[in-house]
C-alpha atoms as a PDB file:
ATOM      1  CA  UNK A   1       0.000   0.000   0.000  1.00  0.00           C
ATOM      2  CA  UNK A   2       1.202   3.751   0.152  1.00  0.00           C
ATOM      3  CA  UNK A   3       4.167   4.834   1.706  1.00  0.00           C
ATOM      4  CA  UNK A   4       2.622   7.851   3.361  1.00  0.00           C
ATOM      5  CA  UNK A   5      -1.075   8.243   4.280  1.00  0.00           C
ATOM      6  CA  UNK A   6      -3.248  11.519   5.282  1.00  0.00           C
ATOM      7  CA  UNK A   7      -5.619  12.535   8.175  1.00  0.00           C
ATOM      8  CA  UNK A   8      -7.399  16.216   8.447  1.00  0.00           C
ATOM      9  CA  UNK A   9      -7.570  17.441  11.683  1.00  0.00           C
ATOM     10  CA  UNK A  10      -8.509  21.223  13.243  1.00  0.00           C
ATOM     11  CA  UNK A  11      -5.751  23.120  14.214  1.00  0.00           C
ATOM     12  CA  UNK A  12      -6.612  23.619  17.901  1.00  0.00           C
ATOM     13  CA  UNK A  13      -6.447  19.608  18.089  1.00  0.00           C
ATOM     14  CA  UNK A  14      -3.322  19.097  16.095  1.00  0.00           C
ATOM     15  CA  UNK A  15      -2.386  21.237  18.663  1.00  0.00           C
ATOM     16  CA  UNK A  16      -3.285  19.131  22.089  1.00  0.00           C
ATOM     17  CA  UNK A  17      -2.249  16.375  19.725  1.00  0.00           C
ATOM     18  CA  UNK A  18       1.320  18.362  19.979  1.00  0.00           C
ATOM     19  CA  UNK A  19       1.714  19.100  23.393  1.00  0.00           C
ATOM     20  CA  UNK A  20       0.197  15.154  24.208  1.00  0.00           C
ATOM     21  CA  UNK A  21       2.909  13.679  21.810  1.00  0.00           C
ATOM     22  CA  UNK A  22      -0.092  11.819  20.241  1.00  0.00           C
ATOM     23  CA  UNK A  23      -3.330  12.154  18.320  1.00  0.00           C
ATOM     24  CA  UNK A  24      -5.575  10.439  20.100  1.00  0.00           C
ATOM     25  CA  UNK A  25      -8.666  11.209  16.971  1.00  0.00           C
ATOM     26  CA  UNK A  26     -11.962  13.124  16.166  1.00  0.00           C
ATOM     27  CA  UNK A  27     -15.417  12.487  17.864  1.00  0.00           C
ATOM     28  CA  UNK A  28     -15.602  10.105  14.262  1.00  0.00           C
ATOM     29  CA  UNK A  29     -12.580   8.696  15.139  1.00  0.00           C
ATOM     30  CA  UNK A  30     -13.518   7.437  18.572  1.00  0.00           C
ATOM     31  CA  UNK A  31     -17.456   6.763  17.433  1.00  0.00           C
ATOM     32  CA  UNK A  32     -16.008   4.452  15.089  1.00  0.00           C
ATOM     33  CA  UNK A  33     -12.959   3.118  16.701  1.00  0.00           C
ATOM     34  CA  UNK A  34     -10.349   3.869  14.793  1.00  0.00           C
ATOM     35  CA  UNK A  35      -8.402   6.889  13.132  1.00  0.00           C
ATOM     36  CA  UNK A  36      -9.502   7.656   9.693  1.00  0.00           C
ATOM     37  CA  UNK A  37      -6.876   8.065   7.229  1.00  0.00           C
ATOM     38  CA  UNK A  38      -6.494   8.717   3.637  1.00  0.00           C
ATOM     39  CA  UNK A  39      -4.173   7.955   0.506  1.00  0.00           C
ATOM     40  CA  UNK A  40      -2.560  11.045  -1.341  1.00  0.00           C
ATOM     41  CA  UNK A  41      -5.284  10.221  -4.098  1.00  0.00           C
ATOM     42  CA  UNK A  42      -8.245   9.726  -1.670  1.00  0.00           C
ATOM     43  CA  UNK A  43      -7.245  13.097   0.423  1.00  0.00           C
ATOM     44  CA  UNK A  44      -9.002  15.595  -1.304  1.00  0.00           C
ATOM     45  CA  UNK A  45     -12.670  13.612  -1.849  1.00  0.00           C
ATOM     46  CA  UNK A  46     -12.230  13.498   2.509  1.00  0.00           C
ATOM     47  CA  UNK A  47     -11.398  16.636   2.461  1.00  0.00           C
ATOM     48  CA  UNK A  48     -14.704  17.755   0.354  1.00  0.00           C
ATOM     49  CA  UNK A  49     -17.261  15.079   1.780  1.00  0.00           C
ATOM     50  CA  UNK A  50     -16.014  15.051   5.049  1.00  0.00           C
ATOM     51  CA  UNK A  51     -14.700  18.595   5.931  1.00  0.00           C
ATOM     52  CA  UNK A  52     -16.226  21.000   3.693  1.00  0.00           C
ATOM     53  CA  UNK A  53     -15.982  24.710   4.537  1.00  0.00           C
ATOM     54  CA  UNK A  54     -13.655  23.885   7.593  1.00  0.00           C
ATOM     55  CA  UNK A  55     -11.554  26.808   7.854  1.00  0.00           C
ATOM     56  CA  UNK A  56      -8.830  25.734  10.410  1.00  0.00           C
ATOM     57  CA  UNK A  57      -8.167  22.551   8.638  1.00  0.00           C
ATOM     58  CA  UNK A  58      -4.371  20.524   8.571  1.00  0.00           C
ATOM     59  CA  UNK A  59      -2.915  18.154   6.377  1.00  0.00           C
ATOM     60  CA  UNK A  60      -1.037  15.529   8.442  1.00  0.00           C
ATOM     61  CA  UNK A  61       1.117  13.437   6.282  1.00  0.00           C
ATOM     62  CA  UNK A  62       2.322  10.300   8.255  1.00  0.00           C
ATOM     63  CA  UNK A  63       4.907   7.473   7.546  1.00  0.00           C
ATOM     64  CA  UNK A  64       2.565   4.122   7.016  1.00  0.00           C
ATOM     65  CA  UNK A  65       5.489   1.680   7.870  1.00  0.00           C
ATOM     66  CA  UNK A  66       5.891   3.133  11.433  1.00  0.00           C
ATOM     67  CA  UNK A  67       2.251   2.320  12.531  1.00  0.00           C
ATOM     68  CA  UNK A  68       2.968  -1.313  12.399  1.00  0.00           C
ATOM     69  CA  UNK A  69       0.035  -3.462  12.821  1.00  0.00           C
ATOM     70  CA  UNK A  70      -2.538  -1.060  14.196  1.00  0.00           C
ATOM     71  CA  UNK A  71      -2.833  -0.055  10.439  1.00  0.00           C
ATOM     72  CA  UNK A  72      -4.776  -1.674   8.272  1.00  0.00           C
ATOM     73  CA  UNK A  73      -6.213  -1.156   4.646  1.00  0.00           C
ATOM     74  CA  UNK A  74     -10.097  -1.384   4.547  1.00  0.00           C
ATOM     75  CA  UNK A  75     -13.440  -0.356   2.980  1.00  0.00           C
ATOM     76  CA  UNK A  76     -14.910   2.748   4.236  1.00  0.00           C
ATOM     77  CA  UNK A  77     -17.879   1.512   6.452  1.00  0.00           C
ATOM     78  CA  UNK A  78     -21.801   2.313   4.379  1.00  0.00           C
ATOM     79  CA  UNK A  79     -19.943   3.736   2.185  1.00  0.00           C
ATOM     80  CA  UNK A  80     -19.870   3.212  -1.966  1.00  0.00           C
ATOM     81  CA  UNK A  81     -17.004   4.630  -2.225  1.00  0.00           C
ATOM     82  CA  UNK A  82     -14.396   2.472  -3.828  1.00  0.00           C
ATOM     83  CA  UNK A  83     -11.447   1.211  -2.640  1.00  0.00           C
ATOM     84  CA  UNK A  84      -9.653   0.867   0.534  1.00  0.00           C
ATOM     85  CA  UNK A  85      -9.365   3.310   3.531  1.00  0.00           C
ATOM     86  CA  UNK A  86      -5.761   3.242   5.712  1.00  0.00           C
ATOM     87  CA  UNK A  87      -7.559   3.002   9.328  1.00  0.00           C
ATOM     88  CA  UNK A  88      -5.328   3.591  12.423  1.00  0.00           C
ATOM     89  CA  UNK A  89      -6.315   1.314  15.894  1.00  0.00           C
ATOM     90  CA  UNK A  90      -4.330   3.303  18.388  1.00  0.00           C
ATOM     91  CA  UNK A  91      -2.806   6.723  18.412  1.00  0.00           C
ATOM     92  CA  UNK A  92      -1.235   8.006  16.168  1.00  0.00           C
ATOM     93  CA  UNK A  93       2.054   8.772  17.732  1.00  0.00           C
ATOM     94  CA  UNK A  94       3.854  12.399  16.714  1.00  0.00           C
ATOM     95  CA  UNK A  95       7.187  10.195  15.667  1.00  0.00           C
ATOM     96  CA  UNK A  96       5.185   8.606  12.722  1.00  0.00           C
ATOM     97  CA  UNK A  97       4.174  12.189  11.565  1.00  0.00           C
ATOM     98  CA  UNK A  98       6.179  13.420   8.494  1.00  0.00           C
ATOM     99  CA  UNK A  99       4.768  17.153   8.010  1.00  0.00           C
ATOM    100  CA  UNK A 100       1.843  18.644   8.843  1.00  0.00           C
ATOM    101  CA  UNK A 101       0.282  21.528   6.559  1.00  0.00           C
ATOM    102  CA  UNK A 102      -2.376  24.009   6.843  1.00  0.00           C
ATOM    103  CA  UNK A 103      -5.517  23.616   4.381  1.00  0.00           C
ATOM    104  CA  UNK A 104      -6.710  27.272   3.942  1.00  0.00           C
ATOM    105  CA  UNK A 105     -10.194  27.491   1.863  1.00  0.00           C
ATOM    106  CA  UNK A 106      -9.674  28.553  -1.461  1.00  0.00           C
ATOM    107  CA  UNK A 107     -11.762  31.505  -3.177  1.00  0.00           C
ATOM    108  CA  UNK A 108     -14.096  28.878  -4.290  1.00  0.00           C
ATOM    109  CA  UNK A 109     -14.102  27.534  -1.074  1.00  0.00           C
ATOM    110  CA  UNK A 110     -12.499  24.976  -1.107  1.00  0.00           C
ATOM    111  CA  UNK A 111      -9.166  23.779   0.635  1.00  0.00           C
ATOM    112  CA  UNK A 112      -6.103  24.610  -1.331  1.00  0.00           C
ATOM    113  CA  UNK A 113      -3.825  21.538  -1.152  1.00  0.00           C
ATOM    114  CA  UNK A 114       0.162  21.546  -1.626  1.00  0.00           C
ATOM    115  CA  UNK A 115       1.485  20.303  -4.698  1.00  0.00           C
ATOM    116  CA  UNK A 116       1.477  16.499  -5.648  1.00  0.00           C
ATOM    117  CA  UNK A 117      -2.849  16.055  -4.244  1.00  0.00           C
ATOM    118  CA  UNK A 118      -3.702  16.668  -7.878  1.00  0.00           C
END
């Protein structure tokens, strides 16, 4: 699977995450037990289904291989969406984390990726 895989997260919790030295997940994330995570090619339909019109949004780009186990490939749950999801069952510790990068909204409102999320 991908070398590197996505999650979106508000900046005040990428924040706690910080100071924690973990991201322990969204109200989703817990409700469903798991982390949700996305490819580089799957980022941008979470972004728009998932986080529309969220202003304070980050991109946080982690390094698969360094979850280990607690990572696994799956379907999205009720979803018809195809293809697998990267789910996280745990934490997702601050070491695994690559970059993290802020997802302004765009003029047509939605969030501006960096380069390479064409």
């Amino acid at each position: 699977m991908d070398a590197f895989i996505y999650t979106l997260v508000r900046a005040a919790d990428w924040r706690a995450a910080e100071a924690a030295g973990a991201y322990d997940g969204s109200a989703d994330d817990a409700r469903d037990g798991f982390l949700h995570f996305s490819s580089a090619a799957q980022v941008r339909g979470s972004a728009a289904k998932h986080r529309a019109g969220v202003s304070d949004l980050m991109l946080v780009e982690a390094d698969a291989a360094a979850l280990g186990e607690a990572l696994r490939w799956e379907p999205a749950s009720g979803s018809s969406r195809p293809g697998l999801f990267p789910h996280l069952y745990g934490a997702l510790p601050l070491s695994a984390v690559v970059r993290v990068v802020a997802l302004p909204l765009g003029a047509d409102g939605r969030h501006a990726f960096p380069a390479g999320f064409d």
